[in-house]
Protein backbone atom coordinates (compact mmCIF):
# COMPACT_ATOMS: atom_id res chain seq x y z
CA UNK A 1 -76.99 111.79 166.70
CA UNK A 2 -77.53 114.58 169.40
CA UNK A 3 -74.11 113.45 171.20
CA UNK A 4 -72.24 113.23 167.61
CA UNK A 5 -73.53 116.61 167.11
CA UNK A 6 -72.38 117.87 170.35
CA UNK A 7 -68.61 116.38 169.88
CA UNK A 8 -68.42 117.64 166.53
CA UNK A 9 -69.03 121.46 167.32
CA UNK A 10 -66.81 121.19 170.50
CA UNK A 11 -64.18 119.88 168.45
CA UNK A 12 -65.12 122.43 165.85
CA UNK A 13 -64.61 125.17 168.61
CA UNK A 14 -61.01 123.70 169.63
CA UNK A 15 -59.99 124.33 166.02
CA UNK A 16 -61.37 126.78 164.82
CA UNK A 17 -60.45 129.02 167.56
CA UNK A 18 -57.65 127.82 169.09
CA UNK A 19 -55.47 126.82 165.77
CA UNK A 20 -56.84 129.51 164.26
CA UNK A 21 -55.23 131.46 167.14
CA UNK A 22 -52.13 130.14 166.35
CA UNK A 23 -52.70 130.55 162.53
CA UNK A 24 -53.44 134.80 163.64
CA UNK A 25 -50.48 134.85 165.99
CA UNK A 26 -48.14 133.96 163.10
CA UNK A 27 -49.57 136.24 160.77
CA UNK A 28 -49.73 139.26 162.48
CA UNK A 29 -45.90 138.66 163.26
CA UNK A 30 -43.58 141.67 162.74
CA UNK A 31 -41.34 141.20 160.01
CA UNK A 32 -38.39 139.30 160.72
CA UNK A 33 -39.80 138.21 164.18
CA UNK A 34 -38.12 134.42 165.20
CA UNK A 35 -36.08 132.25 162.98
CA UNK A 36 -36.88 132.72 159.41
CA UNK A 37 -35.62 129.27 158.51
CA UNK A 38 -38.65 128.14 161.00
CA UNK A 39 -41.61 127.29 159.30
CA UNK A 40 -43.60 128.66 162.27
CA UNK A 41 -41.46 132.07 161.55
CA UNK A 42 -42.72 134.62 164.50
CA UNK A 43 -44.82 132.52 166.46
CA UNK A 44 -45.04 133.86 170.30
CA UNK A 45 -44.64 137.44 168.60
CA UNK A 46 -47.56 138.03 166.77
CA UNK A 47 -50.61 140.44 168.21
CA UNK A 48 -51.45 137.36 170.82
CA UNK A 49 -48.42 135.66 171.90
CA UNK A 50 -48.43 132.39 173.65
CA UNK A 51 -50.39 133.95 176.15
CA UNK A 52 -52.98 134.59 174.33
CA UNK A 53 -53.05 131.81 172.20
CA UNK A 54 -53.21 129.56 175.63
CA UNK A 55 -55.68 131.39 176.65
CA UNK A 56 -58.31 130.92 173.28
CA UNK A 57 -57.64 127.80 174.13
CA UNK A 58 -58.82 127.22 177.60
CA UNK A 59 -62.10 129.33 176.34
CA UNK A 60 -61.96 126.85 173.10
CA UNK A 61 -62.29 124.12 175.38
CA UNK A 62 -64.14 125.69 178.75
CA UNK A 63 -67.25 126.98 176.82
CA UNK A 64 -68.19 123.84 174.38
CA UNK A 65 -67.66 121.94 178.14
CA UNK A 66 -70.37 124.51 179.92
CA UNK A 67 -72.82 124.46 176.95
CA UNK A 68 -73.28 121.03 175.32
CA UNK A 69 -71.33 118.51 178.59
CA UNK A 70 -74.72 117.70 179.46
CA UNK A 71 -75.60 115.97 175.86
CA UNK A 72 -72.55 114.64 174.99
CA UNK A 73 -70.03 114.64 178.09
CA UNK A 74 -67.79 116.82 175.73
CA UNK A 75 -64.71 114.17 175.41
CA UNK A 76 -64.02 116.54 172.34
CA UNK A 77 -60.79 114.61 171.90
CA UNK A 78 -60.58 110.95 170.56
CA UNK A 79 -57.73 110.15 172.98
CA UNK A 80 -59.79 110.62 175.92
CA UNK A 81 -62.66 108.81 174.18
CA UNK A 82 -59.88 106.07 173.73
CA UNK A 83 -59.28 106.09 177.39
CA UNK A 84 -63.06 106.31 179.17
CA UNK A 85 -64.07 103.17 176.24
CA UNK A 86 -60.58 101.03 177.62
CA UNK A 87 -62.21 102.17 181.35
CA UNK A 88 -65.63 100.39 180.19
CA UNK A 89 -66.72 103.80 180.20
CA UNK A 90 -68.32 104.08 177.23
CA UNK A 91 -69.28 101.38 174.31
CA UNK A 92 -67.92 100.29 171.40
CA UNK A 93 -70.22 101.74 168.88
CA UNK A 94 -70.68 105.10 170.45
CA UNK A 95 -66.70 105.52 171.09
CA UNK A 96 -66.38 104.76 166.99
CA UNK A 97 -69.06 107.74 166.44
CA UNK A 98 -67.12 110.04 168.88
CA UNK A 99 -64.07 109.51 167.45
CA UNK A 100 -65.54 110.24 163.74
CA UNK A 101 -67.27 113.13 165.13
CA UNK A 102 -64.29 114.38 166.74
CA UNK A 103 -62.20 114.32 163.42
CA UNK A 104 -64.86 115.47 161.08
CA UNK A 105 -64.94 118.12 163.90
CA UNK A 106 -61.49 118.85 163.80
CA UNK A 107 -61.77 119.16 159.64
CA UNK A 108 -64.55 120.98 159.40
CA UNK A 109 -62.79 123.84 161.99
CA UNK A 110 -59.46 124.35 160.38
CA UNK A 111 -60.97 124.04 157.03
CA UNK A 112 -63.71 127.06 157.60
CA UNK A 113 -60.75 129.12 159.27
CA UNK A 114 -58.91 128.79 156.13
CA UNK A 115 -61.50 129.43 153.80
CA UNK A 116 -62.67 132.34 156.29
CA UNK A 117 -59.18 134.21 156.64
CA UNK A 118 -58.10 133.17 153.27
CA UNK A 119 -55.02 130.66 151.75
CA UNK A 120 -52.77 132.89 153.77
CA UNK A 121 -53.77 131.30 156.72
CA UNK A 122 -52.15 128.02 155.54
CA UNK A 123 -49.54 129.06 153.66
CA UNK A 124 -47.87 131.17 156.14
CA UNK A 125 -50.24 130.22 159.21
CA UNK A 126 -49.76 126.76 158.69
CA UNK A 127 -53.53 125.82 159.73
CA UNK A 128 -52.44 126.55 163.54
CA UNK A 129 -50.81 122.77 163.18
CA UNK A 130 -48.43 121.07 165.37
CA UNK A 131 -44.75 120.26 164.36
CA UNK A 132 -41.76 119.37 166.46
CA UNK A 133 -40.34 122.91 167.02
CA UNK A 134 -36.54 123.57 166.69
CA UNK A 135 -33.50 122.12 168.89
CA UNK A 136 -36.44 119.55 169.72
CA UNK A 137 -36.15 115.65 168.22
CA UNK A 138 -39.48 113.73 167.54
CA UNK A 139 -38.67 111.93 171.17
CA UNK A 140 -38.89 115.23 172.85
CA UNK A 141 -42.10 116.16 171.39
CA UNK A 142 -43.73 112.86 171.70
CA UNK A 143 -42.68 112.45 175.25
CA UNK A 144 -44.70 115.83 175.83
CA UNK A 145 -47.32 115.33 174.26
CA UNK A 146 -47.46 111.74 176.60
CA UNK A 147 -47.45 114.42 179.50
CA UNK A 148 -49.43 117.15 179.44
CA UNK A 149 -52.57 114.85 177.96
CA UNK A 150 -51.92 112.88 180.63
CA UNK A 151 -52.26 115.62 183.10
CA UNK A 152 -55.50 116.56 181.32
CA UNK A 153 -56.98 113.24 181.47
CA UNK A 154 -56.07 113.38 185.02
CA UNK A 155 -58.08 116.20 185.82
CA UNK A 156 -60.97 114.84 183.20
CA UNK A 157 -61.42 111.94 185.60
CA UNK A 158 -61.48 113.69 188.81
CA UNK A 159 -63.91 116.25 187.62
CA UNK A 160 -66.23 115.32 185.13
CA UNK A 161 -66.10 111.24 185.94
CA UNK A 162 -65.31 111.02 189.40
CA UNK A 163 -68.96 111.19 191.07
CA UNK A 164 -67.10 112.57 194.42
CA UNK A 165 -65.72 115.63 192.47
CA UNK A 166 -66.42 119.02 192.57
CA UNK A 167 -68.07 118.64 188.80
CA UNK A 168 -69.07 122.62 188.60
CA UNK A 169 -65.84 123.27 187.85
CA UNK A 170 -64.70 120.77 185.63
CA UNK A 171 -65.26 122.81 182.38
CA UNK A 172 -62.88 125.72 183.48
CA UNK A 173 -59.99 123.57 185.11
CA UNK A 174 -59.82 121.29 182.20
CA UNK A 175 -59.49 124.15 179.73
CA UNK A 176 -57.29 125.67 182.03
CA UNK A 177 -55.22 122.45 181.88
CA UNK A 178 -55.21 122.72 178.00
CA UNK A 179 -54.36 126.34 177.81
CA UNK A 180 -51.25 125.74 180.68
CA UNK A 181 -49.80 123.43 178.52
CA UNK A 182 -49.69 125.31 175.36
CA UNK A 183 -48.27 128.35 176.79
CA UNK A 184 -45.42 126.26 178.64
CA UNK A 185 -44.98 123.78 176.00
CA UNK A 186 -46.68 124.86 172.19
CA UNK A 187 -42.76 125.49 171.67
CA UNK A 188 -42.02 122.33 172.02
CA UNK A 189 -44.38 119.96 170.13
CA UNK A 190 -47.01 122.64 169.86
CA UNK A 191 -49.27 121.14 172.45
CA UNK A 192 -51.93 119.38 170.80
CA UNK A 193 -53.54 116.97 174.00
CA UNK A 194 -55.84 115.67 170.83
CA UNK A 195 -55.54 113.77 167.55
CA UNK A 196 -58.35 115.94 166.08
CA UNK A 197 -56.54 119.10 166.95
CA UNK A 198 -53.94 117.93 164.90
CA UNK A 199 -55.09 116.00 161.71
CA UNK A 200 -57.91 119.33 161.17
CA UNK A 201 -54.85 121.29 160.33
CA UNK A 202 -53.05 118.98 158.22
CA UNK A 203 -56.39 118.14 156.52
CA UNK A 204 -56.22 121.56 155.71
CA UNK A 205 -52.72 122.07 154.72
CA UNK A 206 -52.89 119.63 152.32
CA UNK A 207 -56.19 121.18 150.81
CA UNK A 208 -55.39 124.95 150.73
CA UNK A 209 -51.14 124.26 150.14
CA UNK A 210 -49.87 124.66 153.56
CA UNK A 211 -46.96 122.65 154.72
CA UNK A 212 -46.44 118.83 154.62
CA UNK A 213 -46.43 117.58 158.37
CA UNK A 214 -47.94 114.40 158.19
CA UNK A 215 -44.41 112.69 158.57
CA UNK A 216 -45.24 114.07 162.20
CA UNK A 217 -48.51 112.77 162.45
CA UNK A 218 -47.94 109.38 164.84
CA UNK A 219 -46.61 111.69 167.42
CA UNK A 220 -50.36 113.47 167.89
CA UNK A 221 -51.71 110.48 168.01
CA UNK A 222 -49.76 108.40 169.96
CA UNK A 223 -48.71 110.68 172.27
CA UNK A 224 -51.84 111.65 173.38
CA UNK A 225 -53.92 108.06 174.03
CA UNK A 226 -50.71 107.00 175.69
CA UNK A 227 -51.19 109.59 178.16
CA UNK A 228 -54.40 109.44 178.50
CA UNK A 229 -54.76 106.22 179.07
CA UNK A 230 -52.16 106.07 181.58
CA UNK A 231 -53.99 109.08 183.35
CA UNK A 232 -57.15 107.06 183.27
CA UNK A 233 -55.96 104.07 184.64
CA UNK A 234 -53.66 105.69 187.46
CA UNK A 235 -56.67 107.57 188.36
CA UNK A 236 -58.62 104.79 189.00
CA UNK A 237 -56.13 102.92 191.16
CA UNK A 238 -56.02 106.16 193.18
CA UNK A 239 -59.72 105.96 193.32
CA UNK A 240 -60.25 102.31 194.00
CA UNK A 241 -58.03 102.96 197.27
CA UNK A 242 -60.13 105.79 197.79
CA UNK A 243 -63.03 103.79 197.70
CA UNK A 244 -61.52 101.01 199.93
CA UNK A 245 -60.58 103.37 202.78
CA UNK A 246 -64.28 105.35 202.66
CA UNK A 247 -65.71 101.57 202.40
CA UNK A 248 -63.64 100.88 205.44
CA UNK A 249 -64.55 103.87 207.37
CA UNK A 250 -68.20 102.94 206.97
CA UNK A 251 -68.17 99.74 207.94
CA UNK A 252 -66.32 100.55 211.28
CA UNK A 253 -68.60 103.17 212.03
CA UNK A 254 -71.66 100.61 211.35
CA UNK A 255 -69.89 97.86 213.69
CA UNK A 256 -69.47 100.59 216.36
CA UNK A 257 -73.18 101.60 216.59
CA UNK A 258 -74.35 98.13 215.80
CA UNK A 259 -72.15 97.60 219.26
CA UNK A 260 -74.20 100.18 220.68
């Protein structure tokens, strides 16, 4: 219950604050800022830009990492749960209450916002959700979303699961992953690395009358175990070599002083 806990409000945390980000950015827009046929009309021009939406993102992610990793390992993001449980990294039962965590999470964050800011926030702000952006097909966006949460699960295995890495930093590097790919790519697919980040927001569209993306929704989810997996799985075939060589190493040195 303590771990479920922990995922929930660092999934909360993702949300709220970083699709609420996005949500603020849009509303705070000058008038006739982007495409007004876009249903993310002034995005990038709003009081925080992409900048600063990236960057309540890496804080979204960095601080829930800092304050409750040691309970829960913060996966905060059923695709990487998907990808440490097909590691034999974590069980069956306790991946299932991640993952519900995680999406209840996810709810519970864009829902508050929304209720917090007002109907506004999902009428015009969308939630902060993720949508295919414009000039960009559904391959496009679901080929980067395969990408960057690869690159993320990538650096979740060599810093917070790889017992050789430098672990003290794992909490800012990984949200510095997230918030790198949302300021390079959010106009593309919108950068969601995470199921929950996505379904929150169209939870809450479809509460408070914000727009219909669900036609969108395989993408988030998809997308992101896909590349987390494959991060996972390349990561440990880099490791396993690692392993072999240091293995190697040793037992040379040992056969050299055993000579002596």
């Amino acid at each position: 219950m303590q771990r479920a806990i922990a995922e929930f409000i660092g999934t909360f945390s993702i949300v709220f604050f970083g699709a609420g980000a996005v949500a603020i950015d849009i509303l705070t827009a000058p008038k006739g800022a982007g495409n007004s046929t876009f249903i993310f009309n002034g995005l990038g021009f709003g009081a925080l830009s992409w900048v600063g939406v990236g960057l309540a993102f890496w804080a979204a992610v960095t601080i829930p990492i800092y304050v409750f990793g040691n309970i829960s390992g913060q996966h905060i993001n059923p695709a990487v749960t998907f990808a440490l449980w097909l590691t034999d990294r974590i069980g069956t039962s306790a991946a299932g209450i991640y993952v519900i965590a995680q999406l209840l999470g996810g709810i519970a964050g864009a829902v508050c916002f929304v209720f917090i800011r007002g109907p506004i926030a999902a009428t015009r702000g969308v939630s902060g959700a993720t949508a295919p952006f414009p000039g960009i097909n559904i391959w496009q966006a679901f080929a980067n979303e395969i990408i960057i949460t690869f690159f993320l699960m990538i650096a979740v295995m060599a810093l917070a699961i790889d017992e050789e890495g430098p672990s003290q930093h794992a909490g800012l590097i990984i949200g510095f992953v997230v918030g790198m790919g949302v300021i390079t790519t959010g106009n593309i697919s919108g950068a969601s690395f995470n199921p929950a980040r996505t379904i929150g927001p169209y939870v809450s569209n479809t509460i408070f009358g914000g727009p219909n993306f669900w036609p969108f929704i395989w993408i988030y989810i998809f997308g992101p175990i896909i590349g987390a997996v494959i991060g996972a799985l390349l990561y440990d075939y880099m490791a396993l070599g690692r392993i072999s060589v240091m293995s190697s190493r040793r037992d040379t040195s040992t056969e050299v002083e055993a000579g002596r």
